[in-house]
Protein backbone atom coordinates (compact mmCIF):
# COMPACT_ATOMS: atom_id res chain seq x y z
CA UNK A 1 31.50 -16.74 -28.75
CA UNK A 2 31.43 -19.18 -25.42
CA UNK A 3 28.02 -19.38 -23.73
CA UNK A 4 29.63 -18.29 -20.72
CA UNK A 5 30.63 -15.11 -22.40
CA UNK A 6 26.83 -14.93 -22.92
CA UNK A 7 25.97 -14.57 -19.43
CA UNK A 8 26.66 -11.36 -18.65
CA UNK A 9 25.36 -9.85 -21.98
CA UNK A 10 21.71 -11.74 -21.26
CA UNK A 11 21.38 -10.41 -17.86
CA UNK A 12 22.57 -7.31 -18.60
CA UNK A 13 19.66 -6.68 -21.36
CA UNK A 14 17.06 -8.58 -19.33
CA UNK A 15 18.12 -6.21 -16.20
CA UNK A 16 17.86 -3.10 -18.37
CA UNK A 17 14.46 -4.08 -19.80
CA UNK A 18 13.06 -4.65 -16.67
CA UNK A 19 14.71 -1.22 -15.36
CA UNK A 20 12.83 0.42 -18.72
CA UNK A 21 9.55 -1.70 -18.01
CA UNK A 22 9.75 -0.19 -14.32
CA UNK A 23 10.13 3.56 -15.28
CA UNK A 24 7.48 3.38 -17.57
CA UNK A 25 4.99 2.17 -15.36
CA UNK A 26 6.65 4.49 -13.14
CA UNK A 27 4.75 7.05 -15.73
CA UNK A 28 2.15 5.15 -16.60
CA UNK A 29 0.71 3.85 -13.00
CA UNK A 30 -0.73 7.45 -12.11
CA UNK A 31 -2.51 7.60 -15.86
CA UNK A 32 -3.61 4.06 -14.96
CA UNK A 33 -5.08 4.89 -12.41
CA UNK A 34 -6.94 8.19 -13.73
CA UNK A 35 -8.39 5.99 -16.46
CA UNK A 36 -9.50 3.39 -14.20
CA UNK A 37 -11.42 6.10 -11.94
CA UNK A 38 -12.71 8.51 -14.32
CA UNK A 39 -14.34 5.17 -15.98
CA UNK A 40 -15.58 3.78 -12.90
CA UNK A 41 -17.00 7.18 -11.14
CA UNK A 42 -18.73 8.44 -13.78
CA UNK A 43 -22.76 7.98 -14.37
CA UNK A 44 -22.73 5.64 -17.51
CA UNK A 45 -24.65 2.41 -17.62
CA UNK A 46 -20.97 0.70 -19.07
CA UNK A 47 -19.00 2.21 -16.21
CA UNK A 48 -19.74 -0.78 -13.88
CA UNK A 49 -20.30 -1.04 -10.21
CA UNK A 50 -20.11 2.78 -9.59
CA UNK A 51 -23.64 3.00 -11.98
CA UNK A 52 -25.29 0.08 -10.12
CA UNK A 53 -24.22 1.69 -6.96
CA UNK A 54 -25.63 4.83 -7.81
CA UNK A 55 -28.46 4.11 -8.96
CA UNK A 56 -29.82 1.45 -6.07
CA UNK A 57 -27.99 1.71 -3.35
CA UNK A 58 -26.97 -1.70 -1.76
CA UNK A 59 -25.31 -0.70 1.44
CA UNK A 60 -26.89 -0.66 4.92
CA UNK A 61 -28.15 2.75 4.99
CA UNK A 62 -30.42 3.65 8.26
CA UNK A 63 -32.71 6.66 9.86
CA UNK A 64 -32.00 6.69 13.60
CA UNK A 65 -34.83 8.57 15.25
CA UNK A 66 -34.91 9.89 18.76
CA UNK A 67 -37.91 11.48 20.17
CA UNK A 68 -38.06 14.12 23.09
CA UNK A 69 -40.71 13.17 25.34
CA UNK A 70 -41.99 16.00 27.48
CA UNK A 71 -41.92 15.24 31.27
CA UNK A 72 -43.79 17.61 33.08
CA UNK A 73 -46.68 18.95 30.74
CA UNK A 74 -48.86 20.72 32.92
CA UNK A 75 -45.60 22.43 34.71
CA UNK A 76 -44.75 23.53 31.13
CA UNK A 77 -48.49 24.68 30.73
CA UNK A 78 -47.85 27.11 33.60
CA UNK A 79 -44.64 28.30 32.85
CA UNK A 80 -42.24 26.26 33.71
CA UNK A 81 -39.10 25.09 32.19
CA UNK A 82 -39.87 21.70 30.18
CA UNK A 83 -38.13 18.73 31.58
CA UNK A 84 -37.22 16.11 28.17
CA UNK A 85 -36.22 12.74 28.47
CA UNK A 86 -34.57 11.35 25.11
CA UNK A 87 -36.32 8.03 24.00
CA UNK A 88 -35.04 5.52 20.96
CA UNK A 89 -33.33 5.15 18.90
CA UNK A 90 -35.86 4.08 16.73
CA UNK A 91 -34.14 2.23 13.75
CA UNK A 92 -35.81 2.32 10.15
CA UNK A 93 -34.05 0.39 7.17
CA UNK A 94 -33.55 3.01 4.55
CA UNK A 95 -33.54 2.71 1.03
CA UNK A 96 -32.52 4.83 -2.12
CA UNK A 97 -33.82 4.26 -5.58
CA UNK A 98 -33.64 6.20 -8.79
CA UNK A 99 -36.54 6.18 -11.20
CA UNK A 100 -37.14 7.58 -14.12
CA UNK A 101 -33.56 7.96 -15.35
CA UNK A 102 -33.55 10.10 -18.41
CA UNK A 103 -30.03 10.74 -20.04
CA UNK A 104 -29.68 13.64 -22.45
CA UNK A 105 -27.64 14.90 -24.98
CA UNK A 106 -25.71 18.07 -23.45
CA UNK A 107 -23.81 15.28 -20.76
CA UNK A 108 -26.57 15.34 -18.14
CA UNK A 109 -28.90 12.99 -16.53
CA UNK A 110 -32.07 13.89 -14.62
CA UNK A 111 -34.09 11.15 -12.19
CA UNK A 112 -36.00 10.55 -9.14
CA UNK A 113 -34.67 9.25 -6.30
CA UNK A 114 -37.38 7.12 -4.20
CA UNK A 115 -37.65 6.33 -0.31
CA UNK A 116 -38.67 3.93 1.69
CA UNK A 117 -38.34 3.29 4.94
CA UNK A 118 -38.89 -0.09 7.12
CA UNK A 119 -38.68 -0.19 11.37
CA UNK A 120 -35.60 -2.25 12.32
CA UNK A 121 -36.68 -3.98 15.75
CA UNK A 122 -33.27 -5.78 16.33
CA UNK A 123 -31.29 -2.33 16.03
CA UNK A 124 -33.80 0.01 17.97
CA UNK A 125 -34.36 0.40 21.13
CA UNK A 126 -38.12 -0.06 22.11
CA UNK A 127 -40.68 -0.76 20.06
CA UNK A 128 -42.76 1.78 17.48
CA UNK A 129 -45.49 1.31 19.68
CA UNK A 130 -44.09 3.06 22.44
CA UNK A 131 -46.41 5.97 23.67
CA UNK A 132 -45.00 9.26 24.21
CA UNK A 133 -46.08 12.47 25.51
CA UNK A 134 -45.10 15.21 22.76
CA UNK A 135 -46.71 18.99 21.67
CA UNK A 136 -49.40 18.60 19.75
CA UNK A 137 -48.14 20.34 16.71
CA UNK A 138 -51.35 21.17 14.97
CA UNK A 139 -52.98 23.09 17.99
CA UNK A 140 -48.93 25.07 18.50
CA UNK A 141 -48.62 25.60 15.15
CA UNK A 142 -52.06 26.97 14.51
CA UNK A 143 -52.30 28.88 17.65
CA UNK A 144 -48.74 30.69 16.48
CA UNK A 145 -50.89 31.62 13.14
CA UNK A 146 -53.52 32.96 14.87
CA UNK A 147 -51.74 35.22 17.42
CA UNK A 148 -52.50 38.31 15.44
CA UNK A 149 -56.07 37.69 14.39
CA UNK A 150 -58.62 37.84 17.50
CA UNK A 151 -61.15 36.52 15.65
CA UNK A 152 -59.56 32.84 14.44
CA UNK A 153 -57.89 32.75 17.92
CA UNK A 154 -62.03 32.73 19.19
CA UNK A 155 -62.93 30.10 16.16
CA UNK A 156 -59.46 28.11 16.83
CA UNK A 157 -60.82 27.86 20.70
CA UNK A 158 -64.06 26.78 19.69
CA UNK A 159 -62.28 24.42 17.46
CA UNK A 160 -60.36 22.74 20.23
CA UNK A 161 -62.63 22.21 22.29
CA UNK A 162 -65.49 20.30 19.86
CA UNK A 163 -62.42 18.22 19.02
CA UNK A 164 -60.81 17.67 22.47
CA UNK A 165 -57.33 18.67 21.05
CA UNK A 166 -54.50 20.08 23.64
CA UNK A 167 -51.71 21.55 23.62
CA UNK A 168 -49.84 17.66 24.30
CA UNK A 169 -51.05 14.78 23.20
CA UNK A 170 -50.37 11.28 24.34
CA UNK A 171 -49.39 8.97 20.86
CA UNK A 172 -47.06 5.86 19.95
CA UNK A 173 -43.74 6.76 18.19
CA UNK A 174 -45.63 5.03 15.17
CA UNK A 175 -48.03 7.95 15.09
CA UNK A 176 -45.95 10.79 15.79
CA UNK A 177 -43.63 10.16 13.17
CA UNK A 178 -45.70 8.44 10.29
CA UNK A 179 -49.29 10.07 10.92
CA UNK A 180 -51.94 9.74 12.49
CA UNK A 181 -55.95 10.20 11.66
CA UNK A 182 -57.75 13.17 13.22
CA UNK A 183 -60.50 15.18 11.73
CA UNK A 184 -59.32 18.61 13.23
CA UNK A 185 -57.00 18.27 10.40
CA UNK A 186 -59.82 18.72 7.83
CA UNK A 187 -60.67 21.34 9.74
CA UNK A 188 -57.75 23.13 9.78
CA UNK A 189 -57.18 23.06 6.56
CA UNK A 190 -60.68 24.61 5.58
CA UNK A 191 -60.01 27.49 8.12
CA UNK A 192 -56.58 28.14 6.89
CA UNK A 193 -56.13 26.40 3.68
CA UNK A 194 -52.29 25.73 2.39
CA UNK A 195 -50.97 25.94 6.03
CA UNK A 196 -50.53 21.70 5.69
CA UNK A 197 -49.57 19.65 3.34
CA UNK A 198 -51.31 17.15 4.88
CA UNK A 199 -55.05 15.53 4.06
CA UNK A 200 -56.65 13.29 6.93
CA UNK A 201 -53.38 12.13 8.20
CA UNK A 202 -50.60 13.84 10.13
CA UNK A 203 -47.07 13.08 11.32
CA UNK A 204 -43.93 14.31 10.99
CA UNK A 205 -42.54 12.38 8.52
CA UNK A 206 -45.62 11.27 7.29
CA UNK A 207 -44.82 12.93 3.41
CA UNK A 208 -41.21 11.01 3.46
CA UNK A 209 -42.05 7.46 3.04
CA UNK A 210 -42.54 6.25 -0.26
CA UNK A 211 -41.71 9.71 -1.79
CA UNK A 212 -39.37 11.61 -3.60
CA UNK A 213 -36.63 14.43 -3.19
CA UNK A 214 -37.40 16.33 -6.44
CA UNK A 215 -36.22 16.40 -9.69
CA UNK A 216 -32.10 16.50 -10.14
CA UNK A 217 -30.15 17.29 -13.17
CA UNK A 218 -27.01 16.40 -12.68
CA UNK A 219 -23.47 15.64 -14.67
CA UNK A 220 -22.48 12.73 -16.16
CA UNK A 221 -19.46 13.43 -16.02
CA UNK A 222 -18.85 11.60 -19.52
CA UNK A 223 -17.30 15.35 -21.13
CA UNK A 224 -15.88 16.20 -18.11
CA UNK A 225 -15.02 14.28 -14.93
CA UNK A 226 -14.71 17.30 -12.98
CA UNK A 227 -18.12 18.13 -12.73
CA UNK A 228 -19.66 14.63 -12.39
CA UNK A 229 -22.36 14.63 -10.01
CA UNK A 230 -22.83 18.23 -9.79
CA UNK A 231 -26.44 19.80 -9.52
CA UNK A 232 -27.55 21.45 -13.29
CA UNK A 233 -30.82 22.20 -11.80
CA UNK A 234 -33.51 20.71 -8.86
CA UNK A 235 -36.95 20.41 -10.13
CA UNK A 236 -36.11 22.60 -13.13
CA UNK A 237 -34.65 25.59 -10.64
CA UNK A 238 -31.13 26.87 -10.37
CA UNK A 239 -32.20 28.69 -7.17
CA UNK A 240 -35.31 28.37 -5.00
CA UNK A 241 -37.07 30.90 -3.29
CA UNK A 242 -36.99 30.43 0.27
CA UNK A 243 -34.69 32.97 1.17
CA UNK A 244 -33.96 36.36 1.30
CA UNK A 245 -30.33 36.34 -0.71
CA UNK A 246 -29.28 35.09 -4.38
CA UNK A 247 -26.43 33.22 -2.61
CA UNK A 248 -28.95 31.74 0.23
CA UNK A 249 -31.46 30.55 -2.24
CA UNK A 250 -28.76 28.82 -5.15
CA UNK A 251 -28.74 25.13 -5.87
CA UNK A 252 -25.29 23.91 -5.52
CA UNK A 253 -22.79 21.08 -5.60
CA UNK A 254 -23.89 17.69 -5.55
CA UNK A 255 -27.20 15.55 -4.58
CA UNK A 256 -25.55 14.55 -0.99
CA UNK A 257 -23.86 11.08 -2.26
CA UNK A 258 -21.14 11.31 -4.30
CA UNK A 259 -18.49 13.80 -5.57
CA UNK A 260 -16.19 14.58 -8.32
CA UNK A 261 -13.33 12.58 -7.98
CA UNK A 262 -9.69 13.67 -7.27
CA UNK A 263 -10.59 15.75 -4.21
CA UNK A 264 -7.92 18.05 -2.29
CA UNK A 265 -8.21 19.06 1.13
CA UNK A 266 -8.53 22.61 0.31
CA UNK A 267 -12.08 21.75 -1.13
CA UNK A 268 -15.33 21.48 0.90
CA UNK A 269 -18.29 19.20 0.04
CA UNK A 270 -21.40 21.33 -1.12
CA UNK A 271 -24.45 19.38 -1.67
CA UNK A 272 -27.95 20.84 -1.92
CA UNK A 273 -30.20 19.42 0.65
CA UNK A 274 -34.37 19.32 -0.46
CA UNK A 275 -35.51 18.40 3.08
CA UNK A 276 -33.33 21.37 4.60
CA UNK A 277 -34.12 23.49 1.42
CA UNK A 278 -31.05 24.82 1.08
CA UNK A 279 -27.58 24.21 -0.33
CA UNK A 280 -24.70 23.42 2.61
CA UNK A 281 -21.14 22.28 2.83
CA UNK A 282 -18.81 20.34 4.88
CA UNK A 283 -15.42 20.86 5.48
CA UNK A 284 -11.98 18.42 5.52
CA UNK A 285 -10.95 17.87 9.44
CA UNK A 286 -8.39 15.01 8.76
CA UNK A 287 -7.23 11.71 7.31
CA UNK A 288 -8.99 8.67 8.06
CA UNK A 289 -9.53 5.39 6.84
CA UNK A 290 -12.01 2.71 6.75
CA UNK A 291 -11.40 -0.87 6.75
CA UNK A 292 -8.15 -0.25 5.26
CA UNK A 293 -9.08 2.21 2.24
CA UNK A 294 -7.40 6.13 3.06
CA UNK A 295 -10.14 8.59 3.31
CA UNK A 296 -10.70 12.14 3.96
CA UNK A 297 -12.92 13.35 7.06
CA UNK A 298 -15.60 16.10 6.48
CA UNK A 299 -17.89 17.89 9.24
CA UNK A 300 -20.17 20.73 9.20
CA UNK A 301 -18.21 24.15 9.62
CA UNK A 302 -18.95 25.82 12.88
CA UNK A 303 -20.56 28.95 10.99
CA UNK A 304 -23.15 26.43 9.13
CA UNK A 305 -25.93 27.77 11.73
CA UNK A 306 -24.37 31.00 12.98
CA UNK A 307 -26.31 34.19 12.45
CA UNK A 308 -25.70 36.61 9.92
CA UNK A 309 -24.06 38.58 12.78
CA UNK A 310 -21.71 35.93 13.64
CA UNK A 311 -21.47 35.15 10.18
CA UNK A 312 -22.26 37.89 7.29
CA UNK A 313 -23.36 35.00 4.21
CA UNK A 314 -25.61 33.71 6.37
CA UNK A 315 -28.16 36.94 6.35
CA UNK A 316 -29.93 35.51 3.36
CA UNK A 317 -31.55 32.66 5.97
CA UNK A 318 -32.33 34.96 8.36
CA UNK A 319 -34.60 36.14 10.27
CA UNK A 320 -32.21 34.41 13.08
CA UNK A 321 -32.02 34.24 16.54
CA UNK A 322 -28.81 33.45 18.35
CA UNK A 323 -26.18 31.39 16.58
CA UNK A 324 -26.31 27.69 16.57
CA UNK A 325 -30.62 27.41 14.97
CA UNK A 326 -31.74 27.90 11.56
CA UNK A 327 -35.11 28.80 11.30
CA UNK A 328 -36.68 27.08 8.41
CA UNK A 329 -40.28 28.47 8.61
CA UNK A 330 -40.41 29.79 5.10
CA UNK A 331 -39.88 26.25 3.76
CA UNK A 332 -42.36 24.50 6.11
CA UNK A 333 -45.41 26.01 5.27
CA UNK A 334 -44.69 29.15 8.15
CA UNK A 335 -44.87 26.65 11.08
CA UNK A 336 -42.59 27.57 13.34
CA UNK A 337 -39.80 24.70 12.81
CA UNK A 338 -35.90 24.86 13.85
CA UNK A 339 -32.93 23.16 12.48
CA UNK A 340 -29.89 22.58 14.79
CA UNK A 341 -27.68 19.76 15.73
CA UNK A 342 -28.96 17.48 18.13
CA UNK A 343 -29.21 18.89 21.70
CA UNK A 344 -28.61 22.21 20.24
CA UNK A 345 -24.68 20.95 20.25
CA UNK A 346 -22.68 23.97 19.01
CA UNK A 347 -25.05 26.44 19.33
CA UNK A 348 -25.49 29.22 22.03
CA UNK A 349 -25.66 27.39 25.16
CA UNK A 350 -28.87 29.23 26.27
CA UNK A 351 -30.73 27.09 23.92
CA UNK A 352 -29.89 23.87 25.76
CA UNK A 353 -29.93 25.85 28.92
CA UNK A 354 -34.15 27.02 28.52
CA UNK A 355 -34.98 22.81 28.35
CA UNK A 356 -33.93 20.02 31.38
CA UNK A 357 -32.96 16.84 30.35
CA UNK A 358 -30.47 17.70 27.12
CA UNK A 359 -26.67 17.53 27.27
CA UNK A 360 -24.39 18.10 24.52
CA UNK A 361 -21.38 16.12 22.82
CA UNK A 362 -19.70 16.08 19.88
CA UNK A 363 -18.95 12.61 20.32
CA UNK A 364 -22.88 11.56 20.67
CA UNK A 365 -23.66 14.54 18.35
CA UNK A 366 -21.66 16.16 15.66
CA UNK A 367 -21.69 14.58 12.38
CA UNK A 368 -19.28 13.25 9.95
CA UNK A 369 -18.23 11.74 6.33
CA UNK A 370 -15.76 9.63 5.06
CA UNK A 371 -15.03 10.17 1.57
CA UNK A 372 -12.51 8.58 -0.29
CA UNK A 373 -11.01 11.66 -2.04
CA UNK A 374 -9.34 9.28 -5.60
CA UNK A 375 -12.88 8.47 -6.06
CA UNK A 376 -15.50 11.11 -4.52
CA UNK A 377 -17.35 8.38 -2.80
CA UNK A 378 -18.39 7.71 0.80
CA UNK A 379 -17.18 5.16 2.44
CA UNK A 380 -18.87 5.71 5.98
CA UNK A 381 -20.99 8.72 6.90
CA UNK A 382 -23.51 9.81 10.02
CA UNK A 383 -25.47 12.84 9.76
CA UNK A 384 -27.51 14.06 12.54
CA UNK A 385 -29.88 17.16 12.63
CA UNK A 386 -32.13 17.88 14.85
CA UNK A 387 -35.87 19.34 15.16
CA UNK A 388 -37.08 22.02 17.41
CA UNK A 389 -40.55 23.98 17.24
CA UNK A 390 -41.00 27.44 19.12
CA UNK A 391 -43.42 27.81 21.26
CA UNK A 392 -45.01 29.84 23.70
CA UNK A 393 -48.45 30.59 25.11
CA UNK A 394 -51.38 32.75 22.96
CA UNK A 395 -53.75 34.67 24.68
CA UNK A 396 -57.22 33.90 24.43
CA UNK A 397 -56.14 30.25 23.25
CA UNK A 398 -56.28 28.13 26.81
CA UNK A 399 -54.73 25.02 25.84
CA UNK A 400 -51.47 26.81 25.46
CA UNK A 401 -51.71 28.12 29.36
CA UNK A 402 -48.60 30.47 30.51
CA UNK A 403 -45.93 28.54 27.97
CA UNK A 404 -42.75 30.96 28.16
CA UNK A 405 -41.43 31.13 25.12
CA UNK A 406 -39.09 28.46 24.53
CA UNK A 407 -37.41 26.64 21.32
CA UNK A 408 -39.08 23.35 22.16
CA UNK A 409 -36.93 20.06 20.97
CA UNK A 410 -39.68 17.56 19.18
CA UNK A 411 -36.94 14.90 17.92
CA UNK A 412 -33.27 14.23 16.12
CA UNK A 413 -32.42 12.41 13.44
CA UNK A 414 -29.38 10.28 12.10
CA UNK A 415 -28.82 9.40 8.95
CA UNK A 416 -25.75 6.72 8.55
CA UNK A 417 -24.70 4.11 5.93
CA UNK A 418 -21.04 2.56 5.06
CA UNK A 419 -19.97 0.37 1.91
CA UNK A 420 -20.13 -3.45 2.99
CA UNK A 421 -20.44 -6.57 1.63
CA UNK A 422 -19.86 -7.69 -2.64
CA UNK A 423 -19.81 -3.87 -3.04
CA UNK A 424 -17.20 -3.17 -0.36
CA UNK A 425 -14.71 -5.59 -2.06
CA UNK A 426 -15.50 -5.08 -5.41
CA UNK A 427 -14.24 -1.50 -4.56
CA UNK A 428 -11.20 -2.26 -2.62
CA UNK A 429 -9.94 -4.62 -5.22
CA UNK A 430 -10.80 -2.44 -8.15
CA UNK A 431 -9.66 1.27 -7.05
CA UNK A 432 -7.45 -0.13 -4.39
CA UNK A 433 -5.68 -3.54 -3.91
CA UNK A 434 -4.62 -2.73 -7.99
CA UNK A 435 -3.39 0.52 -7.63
CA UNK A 436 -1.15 -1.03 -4.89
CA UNK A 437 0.18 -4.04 -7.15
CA UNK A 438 0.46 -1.18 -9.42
CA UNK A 439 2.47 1.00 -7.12
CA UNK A 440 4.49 -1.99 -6.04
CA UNK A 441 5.57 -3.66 -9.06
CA UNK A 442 7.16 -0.89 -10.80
CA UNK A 443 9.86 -0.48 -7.90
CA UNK A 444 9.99 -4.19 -7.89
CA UNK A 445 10.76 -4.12 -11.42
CA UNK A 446 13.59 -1.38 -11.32
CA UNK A 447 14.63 -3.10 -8.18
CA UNK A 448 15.17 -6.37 -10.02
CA UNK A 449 16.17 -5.03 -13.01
CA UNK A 450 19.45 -3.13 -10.92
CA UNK A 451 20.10 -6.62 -9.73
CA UNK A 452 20.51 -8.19 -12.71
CA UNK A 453 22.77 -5.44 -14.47
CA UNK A 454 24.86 -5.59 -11.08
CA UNK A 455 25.48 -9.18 -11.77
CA UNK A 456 26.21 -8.67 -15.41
CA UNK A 457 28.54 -6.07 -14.53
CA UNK A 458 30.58 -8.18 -11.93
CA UNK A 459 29.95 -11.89 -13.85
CA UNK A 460 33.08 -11.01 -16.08
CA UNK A 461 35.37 -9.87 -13.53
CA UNK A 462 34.16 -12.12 -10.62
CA UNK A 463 35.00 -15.27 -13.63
CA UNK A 464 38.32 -13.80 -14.27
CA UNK A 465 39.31 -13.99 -10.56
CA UNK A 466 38.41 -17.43 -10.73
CA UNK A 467 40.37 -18.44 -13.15
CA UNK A 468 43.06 -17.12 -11.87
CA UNK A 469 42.85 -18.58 -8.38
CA UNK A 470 42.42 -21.96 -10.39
CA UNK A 471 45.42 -20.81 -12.31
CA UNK A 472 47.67 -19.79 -9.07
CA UNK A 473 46.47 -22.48 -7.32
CA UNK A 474 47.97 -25.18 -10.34
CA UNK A 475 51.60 -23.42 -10.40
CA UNK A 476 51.35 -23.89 -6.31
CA UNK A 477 50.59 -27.41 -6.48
CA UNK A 478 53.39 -27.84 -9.32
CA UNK A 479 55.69 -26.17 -7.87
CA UNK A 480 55.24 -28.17 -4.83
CA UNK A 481 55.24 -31.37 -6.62
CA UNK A 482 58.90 -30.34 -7.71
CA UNK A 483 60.05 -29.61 -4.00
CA UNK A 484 58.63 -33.13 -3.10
CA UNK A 485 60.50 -34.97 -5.64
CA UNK A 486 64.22 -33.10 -4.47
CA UNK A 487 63.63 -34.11 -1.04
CA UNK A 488 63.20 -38.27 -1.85
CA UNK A 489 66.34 -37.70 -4.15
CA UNK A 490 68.50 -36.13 -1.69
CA UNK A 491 67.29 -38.98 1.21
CA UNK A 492 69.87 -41.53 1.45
CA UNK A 493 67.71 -44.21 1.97
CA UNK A 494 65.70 -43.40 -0.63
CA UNK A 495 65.80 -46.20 -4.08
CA UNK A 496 64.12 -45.30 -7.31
CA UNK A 497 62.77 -48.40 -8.59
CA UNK A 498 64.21 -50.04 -11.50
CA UNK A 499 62.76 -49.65 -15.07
């Protein structure tokens, strides 16, 4: 057989191969892919990056706090409505680490997740010595425990006044949110013992720094992927006791930062929440991306702080008041402590309409997360709650004058991180730059592949017509030859040479 004859046949089965190689990866990209995932999202010491990730945290992860300082206390003393001015944000570098990482043989693993936190000066805005005029919360909080009992609102007076405490106090941001000394605290807790956790020192987050969030049992996810992540139990509990409904009081979905992978619209993110003591979910808005990797957008549901009125599965965390607060009392020792968006932002307006000074925006205050639903994990998140004490003045108790009740802002809070640096691109390489080779190549391939058995196809015929041009184009030129030759014999002057 000619090697031109070849041709065709060679790029006809080097077309069709690459045709084949393209549907099967056609097939095979999507399994790929699974297997790539499920290896890399679950929590296995071999799965890679994802168990590094997991278990310390490397991304920037911060705690924005913004404190409410009170204006006009002694107005407030006599009744008047408070007047706040919003200070910070004061930045704090936060970091995640699990301890104690036990893994055990039913495909769960329990640990301890540690927390530090470390003031940011470049990112905040004034310093953690800034002083601030807040409500003393150990003189509101004890006078609202002692509004039913006559005789502790006579020894709480007695109290205050040996230990010159008032209803405000005058303390750097420092103080009011990592502690402070003050021996009425001692005191306080011999009068009413268990009302604070506290010993010598108070502040508000004064039991967060260098602690813990529990005990979680989670999913490895190593049986099956579609419950990696998810909460077995939190401190050996299934549900707490907090609340007033089986459904209110169960431990569900994740620890807060990461998700079973594979994630559809139709399904919100439930995570169970120590510091709120409670389980809550977010819901899918939209697509988004970030930095060029597709992601889904969750927010909180506007019924995640309604009423049970406004909202019937909410009754369990009630007692409420209007929608928009949850009161979480029962999980903070009975003081009398609200949880809200910042500025009271979605709630009934007559919250932010009893304080001056607070204005809200979804823009400066709703919260959101990024999730990148192949995977389950964040890519960029910001969520912001805010703190509120009630308040109001207690007769017989002085300091706390003529207060009107009022749901008194103390501070909000914004937690935010994103994937960056090594880890970002590790990521986008792994999970996406090759899936998108992946994706690619296999219509490449067919593409190709079509070319090639179009060419073998038209090779034969195209060298046929060739040859035949070649072949007309001979005849012609004989044929014209001929003609050329009768003309010179038929010219008169024309003489043949000699031979």
């Amino acid at each position: 057989m000619a090697s031109g004859s070849k041709k065709p046949i060679i790029l006809g089965a080097l077309g069709l191969l690459l045709v084949v190689l393209g549907a099967v990866l056609v097939f095979m990209v999507p399994v790929i892919i699974k297997q790539q995932v499920e290896k890399n999202v679950r929590i296995d010491p071999s799965s890679g990056f994802a168990y590094e990730m997991w278990r310390d945290l490397p991304v920037p992860f911060f705690m924005s706090m913004y404190v409410f300082e009170l204006m006009n206390p002694e107005e407030f003393r006599s009744g008047m409505k408070p007047r706040l001015q919003e200070r910070g944000p004061y930045v704090y570098r936060e970091r995640k680490q699990k301890t104690n990482i036990t893994f055990t043989e039913n495909g769960t693993v329990s640990f301890l997740e540690e927390r530090t936190f470390h003031f940011d000066p470049e990112k905040s805005v004034g310093s953690e010595d800034d002083y601030v005029v807040v409500p003393n919360l150990l003189v509101m909080v004890s006078s609202m425990m002692a509004k039913n009992s006559f005789a502790l609102r006579i020894g709480l007076n007695i109290a205050f006044n040996i230990f010159k405490q008032d209803a405000f106090m005058n303390r750097t941001v420092k103080e009011v949110l990592w502690g402070y000394n003050d021996p009425f605290l001692n005191f306080v807790n011999n009068l009413m013992p268990g009302l604070l956790p506290f010993k010598d020192k108070f502040g508000l987050f004064a039991d967060f720094n260098n602690s813990n969030t529990g005990v979680f049992l989670v999913n490895t996810g190593v049986e099956d992927i579609s419950k990696v992540q998810m909460i077995d139990t939190w401190n050996g509990l299934k549900e707490v006791n907090f609340w007033n409904s089986e459904q209110a009081n169960m431990v569900n979905g994740t620890a807060g930062q990461m998700w079973p992978p594979f994630r559809t619209p139709s399904e919100p993110l439930e995570f169970y929440s120590p510091d709120a003591c409670r389980s809550m979910k977010l819901v899918y808005e939209k697509k988004e991306s970030f930095r060029g990797i597709p992601t889904f957008r969750y927010t909180a549901p506007n019924y995640l702080f309604a009423n049970g009125s406004d909202y019937p599965p909410n009754e369990g965390f009630c007692p409420c008041t209007a929608s928009g607060v949850m009161n979480v009392s029962s999980c903070r020792f009975n003081a009398p402590l609200f949880l809200s968006f910042p500025h009271f932002y979605n709630a009934d307006p007559l919250f932010a309409e009893a304080v001056d000074g607070l204005h809200p925006s979804e823009k400066l205050h709703s919260l959101f997360l990024d999730l990148h639903p192949l995977t389950g994990i964040p890519m960029n998140c910001s969520i912001k709650m805010q703190l509120s004490l009630y308040v109001m003045g207690i007769d017989g108790i002085k300091q706390t004058g003529a207060i009107k009740p009022v749901l008194l802002p103390i501070l909000w809070f914004e937690e935010s991180g994103y994937i960056d640096g090594p880890v970002y691109t590790t990521y986008y390489n792994t999970l996406i730059v090759l899936p998108v080779i992946l994706d690619y190549l296999q219509y490449i391939l067919i593409a190709l592949g079509l070319c090639l058995i179009l060419v073998a196809a038209v090779l034969p015929f195209a060298k046929q017509k060739l040859e035949n041009n070649l072949q007309d184009a001979g005849e012609i030129s004989q044929e014209d030859q001929l003609s050329e030759d009768a003309k010179l014999l038929e010219d008169p002057d024309f003489n043949p040479p000699l031979t």
